[in-house]
N, C-alpha and C. Protein backbone atom coordinates (compact mmCIF):
# COMPACT_ATOMS: atom_id res chain seq x y z
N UNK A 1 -9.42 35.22 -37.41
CA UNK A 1 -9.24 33.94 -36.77
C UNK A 1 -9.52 34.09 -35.28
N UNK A 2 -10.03 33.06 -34.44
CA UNK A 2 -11.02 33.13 -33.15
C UNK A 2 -9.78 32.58 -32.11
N UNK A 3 -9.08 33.05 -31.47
CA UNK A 3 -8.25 32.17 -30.43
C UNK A 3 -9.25 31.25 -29.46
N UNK A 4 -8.78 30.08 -29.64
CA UNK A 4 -9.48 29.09 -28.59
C UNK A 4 -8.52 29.35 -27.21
N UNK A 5 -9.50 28.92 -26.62
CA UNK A 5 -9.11 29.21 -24.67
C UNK A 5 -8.48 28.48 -24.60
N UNK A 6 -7.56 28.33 -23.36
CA UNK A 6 -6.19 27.48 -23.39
C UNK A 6 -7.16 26.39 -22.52
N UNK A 7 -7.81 25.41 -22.53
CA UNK A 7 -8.54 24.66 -21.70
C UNK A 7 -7.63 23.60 -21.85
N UNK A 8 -7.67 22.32 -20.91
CA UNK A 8 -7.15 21.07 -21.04
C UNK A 8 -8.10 20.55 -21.98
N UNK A 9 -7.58 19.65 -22.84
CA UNK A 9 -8.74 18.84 -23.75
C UNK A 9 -9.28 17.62 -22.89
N UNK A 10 -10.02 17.04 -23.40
CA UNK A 10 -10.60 15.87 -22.23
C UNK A 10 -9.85 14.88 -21.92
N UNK A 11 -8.72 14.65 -23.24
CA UNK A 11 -8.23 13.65 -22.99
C UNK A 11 -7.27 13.49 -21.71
N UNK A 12 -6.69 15.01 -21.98
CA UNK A 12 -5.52 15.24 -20.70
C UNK A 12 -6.41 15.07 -19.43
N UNK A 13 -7.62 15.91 -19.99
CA UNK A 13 -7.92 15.84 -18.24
C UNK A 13 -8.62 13.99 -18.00
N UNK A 14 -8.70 13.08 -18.46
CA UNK A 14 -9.31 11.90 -18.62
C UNK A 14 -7.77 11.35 -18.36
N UNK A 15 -6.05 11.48 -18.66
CA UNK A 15 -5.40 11.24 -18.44
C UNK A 15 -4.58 11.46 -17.17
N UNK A 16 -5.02 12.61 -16.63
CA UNK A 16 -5.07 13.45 -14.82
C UNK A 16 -5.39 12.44 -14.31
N UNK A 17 -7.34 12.29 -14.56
CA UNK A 17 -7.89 11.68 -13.76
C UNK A 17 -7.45 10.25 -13.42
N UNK A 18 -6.74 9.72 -14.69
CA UNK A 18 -6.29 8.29 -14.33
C UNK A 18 -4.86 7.94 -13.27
N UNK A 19 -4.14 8.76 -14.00
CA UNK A 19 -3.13 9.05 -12.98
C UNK A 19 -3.39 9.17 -11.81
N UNK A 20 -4.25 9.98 -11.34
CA UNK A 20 -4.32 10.47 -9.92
C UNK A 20 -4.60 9.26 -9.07
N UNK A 21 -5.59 8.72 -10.30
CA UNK A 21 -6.33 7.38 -9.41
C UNK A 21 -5.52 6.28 -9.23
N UNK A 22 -4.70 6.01 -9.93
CA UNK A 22 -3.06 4.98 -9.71
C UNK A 22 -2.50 5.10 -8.87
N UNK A 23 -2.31 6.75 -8.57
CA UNK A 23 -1.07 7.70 -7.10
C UNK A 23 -1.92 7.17 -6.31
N UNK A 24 -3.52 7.47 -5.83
CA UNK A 24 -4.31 7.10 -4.34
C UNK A 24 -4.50 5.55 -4.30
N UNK A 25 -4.79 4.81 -5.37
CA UNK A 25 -4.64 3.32 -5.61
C UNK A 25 -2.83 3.11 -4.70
N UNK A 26 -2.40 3.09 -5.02
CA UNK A 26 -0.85 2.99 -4.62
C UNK A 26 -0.58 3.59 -2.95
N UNK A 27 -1.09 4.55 -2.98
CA UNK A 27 -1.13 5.13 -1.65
C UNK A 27 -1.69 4.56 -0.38
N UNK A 28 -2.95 4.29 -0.88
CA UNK A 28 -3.65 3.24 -0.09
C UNK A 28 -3.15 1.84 0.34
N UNK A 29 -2.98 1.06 -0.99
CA UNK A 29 -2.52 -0.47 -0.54
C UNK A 29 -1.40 -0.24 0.14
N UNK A 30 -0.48 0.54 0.01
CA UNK A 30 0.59 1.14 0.90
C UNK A 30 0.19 1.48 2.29
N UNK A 31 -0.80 2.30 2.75
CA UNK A 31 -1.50 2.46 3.80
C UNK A 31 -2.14 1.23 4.72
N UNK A 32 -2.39 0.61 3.69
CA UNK A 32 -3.20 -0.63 4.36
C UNK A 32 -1.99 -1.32 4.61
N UNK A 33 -0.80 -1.68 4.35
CA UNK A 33 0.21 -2.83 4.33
C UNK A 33 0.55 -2.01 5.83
N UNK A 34 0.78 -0.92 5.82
CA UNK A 34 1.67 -0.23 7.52
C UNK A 34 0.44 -1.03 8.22
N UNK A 35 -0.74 -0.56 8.28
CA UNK A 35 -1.60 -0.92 9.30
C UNK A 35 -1.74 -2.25 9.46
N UNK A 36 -1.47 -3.00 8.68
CA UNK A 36 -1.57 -4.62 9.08
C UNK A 36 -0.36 -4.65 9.63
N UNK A 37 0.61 -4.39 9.38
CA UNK A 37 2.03 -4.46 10.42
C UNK A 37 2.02 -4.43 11.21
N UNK A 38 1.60 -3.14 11.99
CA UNK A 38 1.36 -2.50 13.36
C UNK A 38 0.49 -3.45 14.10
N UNK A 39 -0.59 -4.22 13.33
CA UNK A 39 -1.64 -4.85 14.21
C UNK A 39 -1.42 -6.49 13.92
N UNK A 40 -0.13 -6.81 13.35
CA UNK A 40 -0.02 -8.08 13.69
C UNK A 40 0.39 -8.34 14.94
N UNK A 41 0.67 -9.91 14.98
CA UNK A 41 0.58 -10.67 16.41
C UNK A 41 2.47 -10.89 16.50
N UNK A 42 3.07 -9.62 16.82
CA UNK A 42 4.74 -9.85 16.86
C UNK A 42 5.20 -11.37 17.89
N UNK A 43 4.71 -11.62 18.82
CA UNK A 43 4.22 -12.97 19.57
C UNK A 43 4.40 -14.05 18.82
N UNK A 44 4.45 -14.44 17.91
CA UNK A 44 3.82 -15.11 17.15
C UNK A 44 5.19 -16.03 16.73
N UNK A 45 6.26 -15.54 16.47
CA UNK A 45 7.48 -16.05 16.30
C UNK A 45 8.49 -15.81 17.22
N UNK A 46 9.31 -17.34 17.41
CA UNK A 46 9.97 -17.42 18.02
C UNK A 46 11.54 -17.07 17.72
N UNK A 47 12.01 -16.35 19.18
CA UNK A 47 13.18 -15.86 18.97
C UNK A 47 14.71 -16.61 18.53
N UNK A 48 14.97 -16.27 17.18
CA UNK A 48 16.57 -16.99 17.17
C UNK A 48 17.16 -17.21 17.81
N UNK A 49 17.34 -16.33 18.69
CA UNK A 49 18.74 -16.40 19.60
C UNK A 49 18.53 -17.82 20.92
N UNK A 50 17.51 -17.99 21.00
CA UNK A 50 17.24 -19.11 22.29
C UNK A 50 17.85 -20.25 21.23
N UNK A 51 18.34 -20.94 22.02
CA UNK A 51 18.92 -21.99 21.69
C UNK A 51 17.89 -23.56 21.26
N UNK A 52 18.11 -23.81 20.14
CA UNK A 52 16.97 -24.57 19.28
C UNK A 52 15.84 -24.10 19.04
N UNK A 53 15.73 -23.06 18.49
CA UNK A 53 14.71 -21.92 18.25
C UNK A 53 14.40 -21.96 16.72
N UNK A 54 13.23 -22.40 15.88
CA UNK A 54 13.12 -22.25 15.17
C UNK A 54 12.22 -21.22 14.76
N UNK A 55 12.65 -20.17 13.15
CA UNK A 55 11.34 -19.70 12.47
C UNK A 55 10.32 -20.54 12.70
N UNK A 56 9.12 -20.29 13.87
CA UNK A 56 7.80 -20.50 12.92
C UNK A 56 6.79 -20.56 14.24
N UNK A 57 5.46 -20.86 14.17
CA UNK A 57 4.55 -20.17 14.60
C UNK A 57 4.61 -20.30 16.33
N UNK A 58 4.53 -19.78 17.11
CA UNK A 58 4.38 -19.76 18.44
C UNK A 58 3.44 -20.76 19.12
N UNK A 59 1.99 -19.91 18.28
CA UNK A 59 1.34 -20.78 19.09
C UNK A 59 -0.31 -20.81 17.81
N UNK A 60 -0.57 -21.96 18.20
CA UNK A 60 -1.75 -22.81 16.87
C UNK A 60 -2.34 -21.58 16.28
N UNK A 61 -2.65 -20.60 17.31
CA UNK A 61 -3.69 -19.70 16.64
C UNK A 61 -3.18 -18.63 15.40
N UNK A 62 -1.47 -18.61 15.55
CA UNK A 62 -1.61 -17.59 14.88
C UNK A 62 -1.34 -17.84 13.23
């Protein structure tokens, strides 16, 4: 009897590959959400605490 090599079969490795691609899928839109944070317009809303201050946009543009 012939011992077969301990290889991954395709499927596992076809099941790696999907995985992995979900983790960097995930990683990314995650990546992209910080960077739109950082580069929004914090300006943009007005502060509670002033007196008759409502949530909402500052000014037309944003």
């Amino acid at each position: 009897m012939i011992a077969r090599a301990s290889r991954p079969s395709r499927a596992r490795l076809a099941g790696l590959a999907l995985g992995l691609a979900v983790v960097a899928v995930f990683a990314a839109a995650n990546a992209h959400l910080i960077a739109v944070s950082f580069a929004s317009q914090p300006d943009c809303v007005l502060s509670p605490t002033q007196e008759g201050a409502a949530f909402r946009a500052a000014k037309p543009a944003c």
